[in-house]
Protein backbone atom coordinates (compact mmCIF):
# COMPACT_ATOMS: atom_id res chain seq x y z
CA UNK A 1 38.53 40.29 134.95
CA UNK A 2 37.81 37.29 136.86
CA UNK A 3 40.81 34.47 136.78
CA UNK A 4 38.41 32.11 135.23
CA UNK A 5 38.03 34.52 131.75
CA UNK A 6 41.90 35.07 132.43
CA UNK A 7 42.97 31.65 131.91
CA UNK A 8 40.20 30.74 128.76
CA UNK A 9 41.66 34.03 127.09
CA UNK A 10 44.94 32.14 127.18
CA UNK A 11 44.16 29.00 126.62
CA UNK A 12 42.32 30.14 123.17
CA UNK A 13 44.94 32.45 122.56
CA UNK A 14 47.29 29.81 122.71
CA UNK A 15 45.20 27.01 120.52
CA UNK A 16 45.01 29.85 117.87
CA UNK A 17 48.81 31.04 118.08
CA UNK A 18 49.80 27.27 117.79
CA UNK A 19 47.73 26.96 114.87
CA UNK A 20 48.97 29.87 112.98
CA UNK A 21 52.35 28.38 113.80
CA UNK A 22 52.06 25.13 112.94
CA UNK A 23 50.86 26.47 109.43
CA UNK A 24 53.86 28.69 109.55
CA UNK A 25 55.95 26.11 109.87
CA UNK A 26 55.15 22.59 108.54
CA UNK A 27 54.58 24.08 104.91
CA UNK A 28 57.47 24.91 103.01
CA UNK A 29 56.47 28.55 102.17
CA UNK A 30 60.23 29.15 100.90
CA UNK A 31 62.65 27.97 98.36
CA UNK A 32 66.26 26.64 100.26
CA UNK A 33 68.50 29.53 100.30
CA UNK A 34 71.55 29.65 98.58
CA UNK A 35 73.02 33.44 99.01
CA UNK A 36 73.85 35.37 102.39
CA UNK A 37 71.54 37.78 101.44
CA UNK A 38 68.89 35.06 101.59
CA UNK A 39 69.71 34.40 105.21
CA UNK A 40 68.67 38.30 106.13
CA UNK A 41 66.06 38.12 104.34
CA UNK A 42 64.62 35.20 105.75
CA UNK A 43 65.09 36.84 108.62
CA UNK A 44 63.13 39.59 108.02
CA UNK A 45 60.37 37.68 107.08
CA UNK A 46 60.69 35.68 110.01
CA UNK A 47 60.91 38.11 111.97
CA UNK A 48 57.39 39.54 110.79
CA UNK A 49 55.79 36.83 110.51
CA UNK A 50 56.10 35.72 114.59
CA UNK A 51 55.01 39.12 115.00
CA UNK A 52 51.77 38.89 113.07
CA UNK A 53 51.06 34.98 114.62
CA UNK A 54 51.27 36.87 118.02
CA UNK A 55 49.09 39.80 117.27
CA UNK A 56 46.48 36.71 115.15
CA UNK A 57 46.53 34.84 118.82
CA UNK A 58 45.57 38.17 120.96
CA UNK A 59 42.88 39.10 118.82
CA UNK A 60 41.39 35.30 118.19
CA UNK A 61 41.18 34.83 121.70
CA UNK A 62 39.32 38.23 122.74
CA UNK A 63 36.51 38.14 119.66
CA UNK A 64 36.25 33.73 120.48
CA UNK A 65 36.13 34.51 123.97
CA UNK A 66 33.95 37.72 123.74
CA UNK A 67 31.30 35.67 121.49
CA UNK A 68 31.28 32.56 124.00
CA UNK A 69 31.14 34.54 127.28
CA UNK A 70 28.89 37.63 126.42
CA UNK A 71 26.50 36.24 123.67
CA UNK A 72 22.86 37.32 123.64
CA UNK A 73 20.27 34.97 124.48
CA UNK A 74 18.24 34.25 121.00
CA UNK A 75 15.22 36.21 122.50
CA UNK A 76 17.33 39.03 123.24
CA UNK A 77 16.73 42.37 120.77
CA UNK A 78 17.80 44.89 123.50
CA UNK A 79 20.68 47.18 122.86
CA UNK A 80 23.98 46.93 124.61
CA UNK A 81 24.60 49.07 127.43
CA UNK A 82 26.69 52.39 126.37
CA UNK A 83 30.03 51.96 127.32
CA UNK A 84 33.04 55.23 127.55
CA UNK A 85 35.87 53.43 126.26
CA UNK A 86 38.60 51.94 128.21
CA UNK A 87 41.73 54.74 127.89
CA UNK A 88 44.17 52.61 129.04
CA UNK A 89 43.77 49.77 126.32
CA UNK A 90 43.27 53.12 123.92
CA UNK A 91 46.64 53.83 124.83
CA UNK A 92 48.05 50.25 124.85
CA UNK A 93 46.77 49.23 121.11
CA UNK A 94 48.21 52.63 120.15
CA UNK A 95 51.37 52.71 121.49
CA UNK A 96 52.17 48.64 120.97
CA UNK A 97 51.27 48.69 116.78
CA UNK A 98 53.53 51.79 116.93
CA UNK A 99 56.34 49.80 118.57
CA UNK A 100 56.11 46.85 116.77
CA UNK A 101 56.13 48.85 112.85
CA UNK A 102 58.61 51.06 113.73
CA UNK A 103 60.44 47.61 114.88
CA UNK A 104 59.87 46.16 111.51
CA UNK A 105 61.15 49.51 109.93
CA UNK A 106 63.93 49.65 111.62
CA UNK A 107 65.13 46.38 111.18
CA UNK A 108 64.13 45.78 107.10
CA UNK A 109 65.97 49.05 106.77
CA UNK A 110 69.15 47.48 108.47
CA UNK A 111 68.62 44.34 106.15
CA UNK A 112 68.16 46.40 102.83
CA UNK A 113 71.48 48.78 103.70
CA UNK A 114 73.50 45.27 104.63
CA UNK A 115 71.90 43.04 101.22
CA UNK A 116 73.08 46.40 99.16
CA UNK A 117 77.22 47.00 100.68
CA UNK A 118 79.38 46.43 97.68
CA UNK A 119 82.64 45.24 98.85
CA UNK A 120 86.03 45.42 97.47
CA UNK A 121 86.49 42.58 95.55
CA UNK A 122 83.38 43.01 93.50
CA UNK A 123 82.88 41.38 90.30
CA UNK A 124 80.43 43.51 87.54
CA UNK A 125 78.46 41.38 85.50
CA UNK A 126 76.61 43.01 83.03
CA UNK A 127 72.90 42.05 82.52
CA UNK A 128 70.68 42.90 79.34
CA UNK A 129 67.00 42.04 79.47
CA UNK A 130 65.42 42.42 75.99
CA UNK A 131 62.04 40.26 75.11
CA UNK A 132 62.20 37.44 75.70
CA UNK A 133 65.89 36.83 76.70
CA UNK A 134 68.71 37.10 79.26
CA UNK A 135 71.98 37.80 78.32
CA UNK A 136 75.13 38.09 81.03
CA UNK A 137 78.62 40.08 80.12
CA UNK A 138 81.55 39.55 82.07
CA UNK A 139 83.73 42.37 82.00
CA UNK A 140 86.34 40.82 83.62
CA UNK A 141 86.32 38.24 80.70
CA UNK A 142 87.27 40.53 77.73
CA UNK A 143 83.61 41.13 77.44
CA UNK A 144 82.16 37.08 77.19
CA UNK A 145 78.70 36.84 76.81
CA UNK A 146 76.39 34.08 78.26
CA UNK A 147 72.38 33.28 78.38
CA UNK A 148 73.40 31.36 81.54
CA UNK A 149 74.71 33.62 84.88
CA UNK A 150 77.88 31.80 86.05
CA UNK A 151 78.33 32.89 89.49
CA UNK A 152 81.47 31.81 91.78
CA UNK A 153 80.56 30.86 94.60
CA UNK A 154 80.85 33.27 98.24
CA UNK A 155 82.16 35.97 96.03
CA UNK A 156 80.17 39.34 96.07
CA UNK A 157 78.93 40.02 92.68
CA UNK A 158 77.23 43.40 91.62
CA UNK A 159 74.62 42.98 88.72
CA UNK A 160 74.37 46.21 85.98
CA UNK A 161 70.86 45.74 84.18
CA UNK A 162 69.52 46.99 81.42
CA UNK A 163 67.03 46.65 79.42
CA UNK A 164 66.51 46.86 75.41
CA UNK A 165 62.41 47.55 75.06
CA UNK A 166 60.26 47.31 77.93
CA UNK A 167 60.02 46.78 81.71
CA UNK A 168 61.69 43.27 82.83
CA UNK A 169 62.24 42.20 86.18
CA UNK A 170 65.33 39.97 87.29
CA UNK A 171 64.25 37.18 90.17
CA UNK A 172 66.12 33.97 91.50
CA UNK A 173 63.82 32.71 94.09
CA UNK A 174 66.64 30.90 96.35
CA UNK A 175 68.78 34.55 96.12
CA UNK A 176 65.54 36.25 97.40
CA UNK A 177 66.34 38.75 95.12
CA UNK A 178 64.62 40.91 92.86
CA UNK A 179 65.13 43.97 91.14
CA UNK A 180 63.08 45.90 88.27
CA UNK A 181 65.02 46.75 84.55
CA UNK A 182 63.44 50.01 83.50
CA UNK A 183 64.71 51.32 79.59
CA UNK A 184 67.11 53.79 80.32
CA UNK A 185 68.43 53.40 83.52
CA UNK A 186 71.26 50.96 84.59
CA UNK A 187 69.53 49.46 88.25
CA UNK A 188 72.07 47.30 90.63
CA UNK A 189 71.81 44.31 92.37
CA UNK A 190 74.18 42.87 95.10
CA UNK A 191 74.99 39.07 95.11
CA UNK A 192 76.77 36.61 97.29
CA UNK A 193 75.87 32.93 96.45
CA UNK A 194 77.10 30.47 98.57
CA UNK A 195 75.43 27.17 97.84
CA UNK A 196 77.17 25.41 94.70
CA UNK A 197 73.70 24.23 92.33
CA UNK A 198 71.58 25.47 89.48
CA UNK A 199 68.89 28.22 90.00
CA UNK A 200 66.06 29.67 87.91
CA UNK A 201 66.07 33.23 86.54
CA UNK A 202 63.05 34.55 86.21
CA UNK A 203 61.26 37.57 84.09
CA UNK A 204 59.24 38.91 87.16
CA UNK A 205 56.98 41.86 85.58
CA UNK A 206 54.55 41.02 82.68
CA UNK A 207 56.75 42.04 79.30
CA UNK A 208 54.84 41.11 76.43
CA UNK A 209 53.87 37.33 74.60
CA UNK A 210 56.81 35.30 75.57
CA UNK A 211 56.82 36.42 78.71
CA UNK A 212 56.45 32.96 80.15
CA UNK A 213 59.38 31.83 78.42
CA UNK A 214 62.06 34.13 79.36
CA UNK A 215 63.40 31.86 82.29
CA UNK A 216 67.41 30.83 82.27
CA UNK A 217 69.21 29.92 85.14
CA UNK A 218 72.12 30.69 87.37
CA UNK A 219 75.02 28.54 88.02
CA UNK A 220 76.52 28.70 91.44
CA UNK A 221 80.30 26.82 91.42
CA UNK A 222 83.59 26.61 93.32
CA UNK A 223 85.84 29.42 92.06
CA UNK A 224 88.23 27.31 90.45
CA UNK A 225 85.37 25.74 88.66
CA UNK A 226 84.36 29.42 87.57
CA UNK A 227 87.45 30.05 85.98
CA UNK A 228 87.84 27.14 84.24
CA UNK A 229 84.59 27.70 82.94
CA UNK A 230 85.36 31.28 81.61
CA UNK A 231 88.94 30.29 80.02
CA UNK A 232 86.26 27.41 78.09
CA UNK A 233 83.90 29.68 76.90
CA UNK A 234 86.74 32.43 75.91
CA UNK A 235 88.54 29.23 73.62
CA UNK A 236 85.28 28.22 72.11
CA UNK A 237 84.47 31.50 70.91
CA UNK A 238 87.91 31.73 69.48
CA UNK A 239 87.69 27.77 68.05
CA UNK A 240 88.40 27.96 63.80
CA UNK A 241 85.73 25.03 64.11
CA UNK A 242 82.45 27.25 62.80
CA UNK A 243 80.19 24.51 64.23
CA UNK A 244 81.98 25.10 67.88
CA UNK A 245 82.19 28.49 67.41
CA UNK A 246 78.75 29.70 66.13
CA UNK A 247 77.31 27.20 68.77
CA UNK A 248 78.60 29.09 71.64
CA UNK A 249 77.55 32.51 69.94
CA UNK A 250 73.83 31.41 69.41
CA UNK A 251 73.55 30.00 73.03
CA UNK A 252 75.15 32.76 74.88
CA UNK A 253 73.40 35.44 73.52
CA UNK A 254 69.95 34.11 73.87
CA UNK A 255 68.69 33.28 70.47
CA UNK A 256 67.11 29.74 71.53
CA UNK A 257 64.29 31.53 73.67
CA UNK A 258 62.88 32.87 70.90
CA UNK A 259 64.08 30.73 67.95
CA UNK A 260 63.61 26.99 66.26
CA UNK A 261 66.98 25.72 65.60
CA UNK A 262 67.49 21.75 65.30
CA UNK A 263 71.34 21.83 65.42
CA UNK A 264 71.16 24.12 68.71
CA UNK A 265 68.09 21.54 70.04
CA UNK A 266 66.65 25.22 70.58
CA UNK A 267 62.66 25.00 70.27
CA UNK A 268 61.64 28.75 70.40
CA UNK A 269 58.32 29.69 68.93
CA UNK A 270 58.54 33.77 69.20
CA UNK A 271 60.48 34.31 66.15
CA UNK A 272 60.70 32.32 62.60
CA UNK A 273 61.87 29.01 62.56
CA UNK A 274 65.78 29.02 61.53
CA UNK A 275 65.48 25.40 59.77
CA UNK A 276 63.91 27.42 57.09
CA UNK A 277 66.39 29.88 56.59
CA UNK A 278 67.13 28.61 52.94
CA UNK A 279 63.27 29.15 52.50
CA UNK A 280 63.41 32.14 53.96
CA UNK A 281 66.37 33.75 52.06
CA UNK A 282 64.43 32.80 48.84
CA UNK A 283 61.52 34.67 49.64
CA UNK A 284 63.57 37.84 49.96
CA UNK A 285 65.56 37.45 47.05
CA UNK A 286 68.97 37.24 48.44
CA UNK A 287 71.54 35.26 48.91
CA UNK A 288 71.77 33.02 52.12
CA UNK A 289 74.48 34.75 53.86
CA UNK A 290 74.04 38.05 52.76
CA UNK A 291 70.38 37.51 54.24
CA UNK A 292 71.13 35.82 58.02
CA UNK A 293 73.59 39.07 58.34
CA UNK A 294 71.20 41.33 57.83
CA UNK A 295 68.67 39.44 59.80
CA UNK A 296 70.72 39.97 62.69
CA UNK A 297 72.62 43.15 62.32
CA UNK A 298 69.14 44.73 60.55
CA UNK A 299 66.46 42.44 61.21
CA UNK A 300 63.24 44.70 60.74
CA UNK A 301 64.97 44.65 56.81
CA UNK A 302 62.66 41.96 55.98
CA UNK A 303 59.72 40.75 58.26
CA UNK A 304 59.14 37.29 57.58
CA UNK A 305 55.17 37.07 56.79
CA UNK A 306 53.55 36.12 59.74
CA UNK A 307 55.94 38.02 62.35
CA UNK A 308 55.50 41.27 63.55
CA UNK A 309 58.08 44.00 63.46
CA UNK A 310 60.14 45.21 66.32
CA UNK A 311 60.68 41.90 68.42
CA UNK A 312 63.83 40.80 67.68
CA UNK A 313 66.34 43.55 69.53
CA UNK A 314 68.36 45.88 66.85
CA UNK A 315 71.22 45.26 68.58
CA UNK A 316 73.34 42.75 67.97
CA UNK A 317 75.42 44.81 65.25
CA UNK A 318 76.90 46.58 68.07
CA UNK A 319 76.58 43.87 70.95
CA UNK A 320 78.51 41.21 68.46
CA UNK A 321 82.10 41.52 67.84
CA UNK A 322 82.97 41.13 64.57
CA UNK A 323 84.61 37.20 65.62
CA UNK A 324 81.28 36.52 67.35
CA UNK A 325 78.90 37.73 64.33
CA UNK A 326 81.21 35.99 61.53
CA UNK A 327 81.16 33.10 63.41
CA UNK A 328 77.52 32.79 64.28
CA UNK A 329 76.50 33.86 60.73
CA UNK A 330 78.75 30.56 59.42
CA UNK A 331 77.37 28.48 61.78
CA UNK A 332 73.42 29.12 60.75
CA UNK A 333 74.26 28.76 57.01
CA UNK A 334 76.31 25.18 57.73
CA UNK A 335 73.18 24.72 59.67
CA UNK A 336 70.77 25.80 56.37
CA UNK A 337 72.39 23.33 54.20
């Protein structure tokens, strides 16, 4: 090849490599990062992604060059000449792709086995997904529940999910984390946050009509602020006032995604409307407090016209402690009157 083609195949190659950067670069494809696993990640992707600009710039500047230098003329209908093959670049196309993916095997493998070590000093926080909801369980907390996921910050956390119906998917963008929550089996996930701030948690597979709505958030903080946080929740549950109390229940266990509550500012629209609950309780024939226990611990016991069956989960008669459930049935009937 004559020095001429040599330098306009790099000159091209390097307008269309700079391009491809520049679009790589200058938009902000990515959320900031706020756990260590985020930093491998991004690395990954990186790491791919200079890779593919590279092999975009090789092949723009043969087929731009190729169509500039050996064009036909616009009278031309002859066929090419027949040409072998070239076994050299046969060989070099084969062997380079071959390189460069087991490359990017080896190295996402090293980044998946490094994002997944548990260490030591773990904390479990348990995570049930249930339509449309999150709810969090700290073990190390005598068992407190929250809709929010408290996380201390740079301390390795280890996520147990489940789910109570269908298929949910747990995914905080700025973690670059995500992980599927299949009915039946407990799946893990490996955290280390280490930017303080306030993240979304997303529902990430399709799981019915509120899908959209099953968003909380996560909560990264200084340790000390963590604890503090946990000895709170554990004396509000406790409070003797109802109103504190049956607050805390109702909010950490998810029932504003999916219910209308005025005293809780909750504006959920996937299950009946709790500032009816006197109305409500009439229609069934039962007393009001008789009725909101049962609605919880039994809830397909009466289906409010209107609603189907089987949305609300069956299980907070077992989830609930029998503080939490006396306390959150109070605080919906002080809320009814």
């Amino acid at each position: 090849m004559r020095r001429g083609s040599v330098a306009a195949l790099v000159v091209i190659g390097l307008i269309a490599g700079g391009i491809a950067a520049a679009v790589a670069l200058l938009i902000p494809w990515l959320p900031p990062d706020a756990s260590r696993q985020a930093g491998r990640t991004d690395f990954e992707f990186w790491f791919v992604v200079t890779i593919c600009i590279v092999i975009f710039a090789i092949v723009s500047a043969v087929m731009i060059y190729s169509v500039w230098r050996f064009r036909a003329a616009p009278d031309d209908t002859s066929d090419g000449p027949p040409i072998h093959g070239h076994t050299g670049l046969e060989i070099a196309w084969t062997v380079i792709p071959t390189i460069l993916v087991t490359a990017i095997g080896i190295t996402s493998a090293i980044v998946l086995s490094r994002n997944g070590a548990v260490a030591s000093n773990v904390m479990r926080i348990n995570v049930t997904a249930q339509q449309f909801a999150w709810t969090f369980n700290y073990p190390e907390a005598n068992n407190l529940s929250s809709s929010t996921l408290m996380l201390p910050k740079n301390r390795e956390v280890e996520l147990y999910m489940q789910s109570k119906d269908v298929i949910h998917s747990f995914f905080v963008p700025q973690f670059r984390l995500t992980q599927d929550i299949v009915p039946g089996i407990t799946t893990k996930l490996v955290i280390t946050p280490d930017k303080d701030g306030t993240y979304p948690v997303i529902c990430h597979e399709l799981c019915g009509l509120g899908h959209a709505t099953m968003r909380t958030t996560a909560v990264v903080m200084e340790p000390a602020a963590f604890d503090k946080w946990l000895k709170s929740q554990s004396k509000a549950i406790g409070s003797p006032n109802p109103s504190v109390a049956g607050l805390t229940v109702f909010t950490d266990n998810g029932c504003a995604a999916c219910h209308t509550l005025t005293a809780a500012k909750a504006k959920g629209t996937v299950g009946p409307d709790l500032d009816k609950l006197k109305q409500y309780a009439a229609q069934a024939h039962q007393p009001l407090q008789s009725f909101i226990t049962t609605s919880i611990v039994n809830p397909n016991a009466y289906i409010q016209p209107g609603y189907p069956r089987n949305v609300m989960p069956q299980t907070f008669g077992k989830s609930l402690t029998k503080q939490q459930l006396d306390a959150l049935v109070t605080y919906l009937v002080n809320s009814a009157k």
